[in-house]
Protein backbone atom coordinates (compact mmCIF):
# COMPACT_ATOMS: atom_id res chain seq x y z
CA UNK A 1 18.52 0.70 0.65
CA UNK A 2 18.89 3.71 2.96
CA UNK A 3 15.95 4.54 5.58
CA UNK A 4 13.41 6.84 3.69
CA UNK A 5 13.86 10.16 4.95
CA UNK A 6 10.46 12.78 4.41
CA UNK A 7 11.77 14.47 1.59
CA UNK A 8 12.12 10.69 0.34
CA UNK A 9 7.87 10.22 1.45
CA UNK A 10 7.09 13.21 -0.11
CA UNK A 11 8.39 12.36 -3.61
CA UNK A 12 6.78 8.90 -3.37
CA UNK A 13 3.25 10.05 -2.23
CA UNK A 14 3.56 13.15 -5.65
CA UNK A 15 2.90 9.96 -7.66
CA UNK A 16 0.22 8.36 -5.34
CA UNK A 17 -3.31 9.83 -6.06
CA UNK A 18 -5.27 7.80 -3.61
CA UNK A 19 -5.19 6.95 0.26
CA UNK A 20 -7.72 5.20 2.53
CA UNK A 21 -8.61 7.02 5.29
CA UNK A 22 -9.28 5.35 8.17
CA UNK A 23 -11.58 6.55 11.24
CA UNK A 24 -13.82 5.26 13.99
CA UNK A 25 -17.42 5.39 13.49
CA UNK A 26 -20.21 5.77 15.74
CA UNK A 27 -20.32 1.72 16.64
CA UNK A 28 -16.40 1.53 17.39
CA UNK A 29 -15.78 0.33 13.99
CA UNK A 30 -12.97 0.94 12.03
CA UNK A 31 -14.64 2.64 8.86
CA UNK A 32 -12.21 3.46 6.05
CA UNK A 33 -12.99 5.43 2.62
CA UNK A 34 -10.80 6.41 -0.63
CA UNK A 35 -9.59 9.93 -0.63
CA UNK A 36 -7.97 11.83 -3.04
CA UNK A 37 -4.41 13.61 -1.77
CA UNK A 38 -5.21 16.39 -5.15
CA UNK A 39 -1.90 16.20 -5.73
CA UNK A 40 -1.21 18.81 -2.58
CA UNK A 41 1.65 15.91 -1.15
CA UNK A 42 4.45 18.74 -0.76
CA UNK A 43 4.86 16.40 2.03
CA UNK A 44 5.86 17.79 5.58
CA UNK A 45 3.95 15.10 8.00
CA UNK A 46 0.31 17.30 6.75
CA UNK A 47 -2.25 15.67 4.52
CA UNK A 48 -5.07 17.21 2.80
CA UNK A 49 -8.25 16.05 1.65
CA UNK A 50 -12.12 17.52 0.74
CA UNK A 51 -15.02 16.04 2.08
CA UNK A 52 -18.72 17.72 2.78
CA UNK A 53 -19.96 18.76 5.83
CA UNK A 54 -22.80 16.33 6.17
CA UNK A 55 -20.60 12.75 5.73
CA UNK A 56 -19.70 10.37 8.19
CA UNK A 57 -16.27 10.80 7.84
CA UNK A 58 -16.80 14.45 9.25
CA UNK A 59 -18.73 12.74 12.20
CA UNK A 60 -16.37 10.20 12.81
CA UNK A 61 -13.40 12.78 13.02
CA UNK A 62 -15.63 15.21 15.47
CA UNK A 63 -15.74 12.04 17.60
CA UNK A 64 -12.63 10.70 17.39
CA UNK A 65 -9.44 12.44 15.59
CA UNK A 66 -7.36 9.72 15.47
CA UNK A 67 -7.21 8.52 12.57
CA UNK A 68 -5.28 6.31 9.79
CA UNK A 69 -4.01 6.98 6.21
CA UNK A 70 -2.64 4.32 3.66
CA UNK A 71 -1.27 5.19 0.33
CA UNK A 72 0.13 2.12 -2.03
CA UNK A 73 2.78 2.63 -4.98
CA UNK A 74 2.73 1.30 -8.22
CA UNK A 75 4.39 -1.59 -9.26
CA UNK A 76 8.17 -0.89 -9.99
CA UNK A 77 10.05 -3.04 -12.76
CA UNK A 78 10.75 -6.77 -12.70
CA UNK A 79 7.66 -7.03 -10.48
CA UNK A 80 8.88 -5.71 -7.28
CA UNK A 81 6.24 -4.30 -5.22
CA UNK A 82 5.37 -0.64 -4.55
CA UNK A 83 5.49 1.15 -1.76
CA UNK A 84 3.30 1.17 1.11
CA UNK A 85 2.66 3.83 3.55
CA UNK A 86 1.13 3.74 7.07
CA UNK A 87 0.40 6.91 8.81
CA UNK A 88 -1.21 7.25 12.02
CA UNK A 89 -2.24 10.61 12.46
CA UNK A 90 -4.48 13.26 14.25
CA UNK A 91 -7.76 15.07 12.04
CA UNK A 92 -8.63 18.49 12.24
CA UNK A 93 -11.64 20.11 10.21
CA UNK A 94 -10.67 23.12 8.83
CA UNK A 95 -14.13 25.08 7.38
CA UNK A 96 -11.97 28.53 7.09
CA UNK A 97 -12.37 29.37 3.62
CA UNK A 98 -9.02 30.92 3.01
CA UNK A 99 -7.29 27.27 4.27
CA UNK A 100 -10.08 25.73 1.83
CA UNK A 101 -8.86 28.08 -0.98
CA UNK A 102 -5.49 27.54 -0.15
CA UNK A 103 -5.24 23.99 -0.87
CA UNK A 104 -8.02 23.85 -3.42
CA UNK A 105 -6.87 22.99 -7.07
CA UNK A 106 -9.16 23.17 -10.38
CA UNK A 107 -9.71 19.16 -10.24
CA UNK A 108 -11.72 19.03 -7.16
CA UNK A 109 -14.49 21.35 -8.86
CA UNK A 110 -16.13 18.31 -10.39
CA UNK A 111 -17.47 17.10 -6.74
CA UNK A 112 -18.17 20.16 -5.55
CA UNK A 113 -20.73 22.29 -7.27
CA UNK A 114 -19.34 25.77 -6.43
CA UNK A 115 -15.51 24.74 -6.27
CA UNK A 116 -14.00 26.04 -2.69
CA UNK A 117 -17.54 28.29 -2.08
CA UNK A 118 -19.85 25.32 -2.30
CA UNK A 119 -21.72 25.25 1.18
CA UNK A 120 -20.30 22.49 3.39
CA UNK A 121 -17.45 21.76 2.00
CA UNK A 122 -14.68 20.97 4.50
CA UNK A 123 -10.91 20.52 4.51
CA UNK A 124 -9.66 17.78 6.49
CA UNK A 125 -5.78 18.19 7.91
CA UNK A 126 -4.11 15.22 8.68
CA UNK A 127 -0.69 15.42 10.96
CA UNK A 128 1.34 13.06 10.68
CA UNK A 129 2.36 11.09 14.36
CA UNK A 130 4.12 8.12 13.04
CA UNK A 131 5.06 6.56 9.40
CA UNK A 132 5.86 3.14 8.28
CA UNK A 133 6.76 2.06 5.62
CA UNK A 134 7.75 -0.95 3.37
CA UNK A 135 9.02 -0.94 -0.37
CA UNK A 136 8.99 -4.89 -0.65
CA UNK A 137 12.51 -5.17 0.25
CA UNK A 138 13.00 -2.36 3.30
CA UNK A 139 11.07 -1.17 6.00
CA UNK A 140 11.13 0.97 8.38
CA UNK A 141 9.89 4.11 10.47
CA UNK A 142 10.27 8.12 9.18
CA UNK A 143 11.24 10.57 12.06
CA UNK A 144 8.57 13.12 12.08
């Protein structure tokens, strides 16, 4: 197999829902929660994802916004394994609500009361500083 280029990452994540988000909490931990990508993975090294104001992700990325994102692929045929993505990346907390807007879709309305108006709600930006991946056969690293 050829080394994934980010037009090949971005066509992988379309049919990945789900990442983990990874952070540092208050204690030093590494604290990581399930976040939805709301199928906004036109994928140029940016990731998107809703949270509220009041969570401890938003504290953990006003402390420290280096942070961690993992998405897994489904099982392809005859048992091989999906892919797996590693990005390290830096968080920024976007509460502008033409950015929320922008990357708001109808879906997201069911955890937020008001849909992109709902008081607190915040958009977190990942960039993309490094990507690894491995498809069960190939790894390797995606220039960003």
């Amino acid at each position: 197999m050829a080394a994934m280029t980010l037009a090949d990452v971005s066509k992988t994540m379309a049919k990945i829902d789900f990442a983990m988000l990874s952070t540092r909490s208050a204690n030093g931990e590494i604290s990581s929660r399930p976040m939805s990508n709301n199928g906004d993975v036109e994928y140029d090294g940016d990731s998107y994802f809703f949270t509220s104001e009041e969570t401890h992700t938003v504290a953990d990325i006003q402390r420290d916004p280096v942070v961690g994102l993992t998405f897994t692929g489904a099982k392809h045929l005859l048992g091989k394994p999906g892919v797996f993505l590693a990005i390290e990346g830096r968080a920024e907390l976007i509460r502008e609500k033409p950015a929320i807007k922008a990357h708001w879709s109808k879906e997201i309305d069911r955890w937020f009361e008001e849909g992109f108006n709902t008081p607190g709600v915040v958009l977190i930006k990942v960039t993309a500083k490094r990507l690894h991946y491995w498809d069960g056969e190939e790894d390797g690293e995606v220039a960003l």
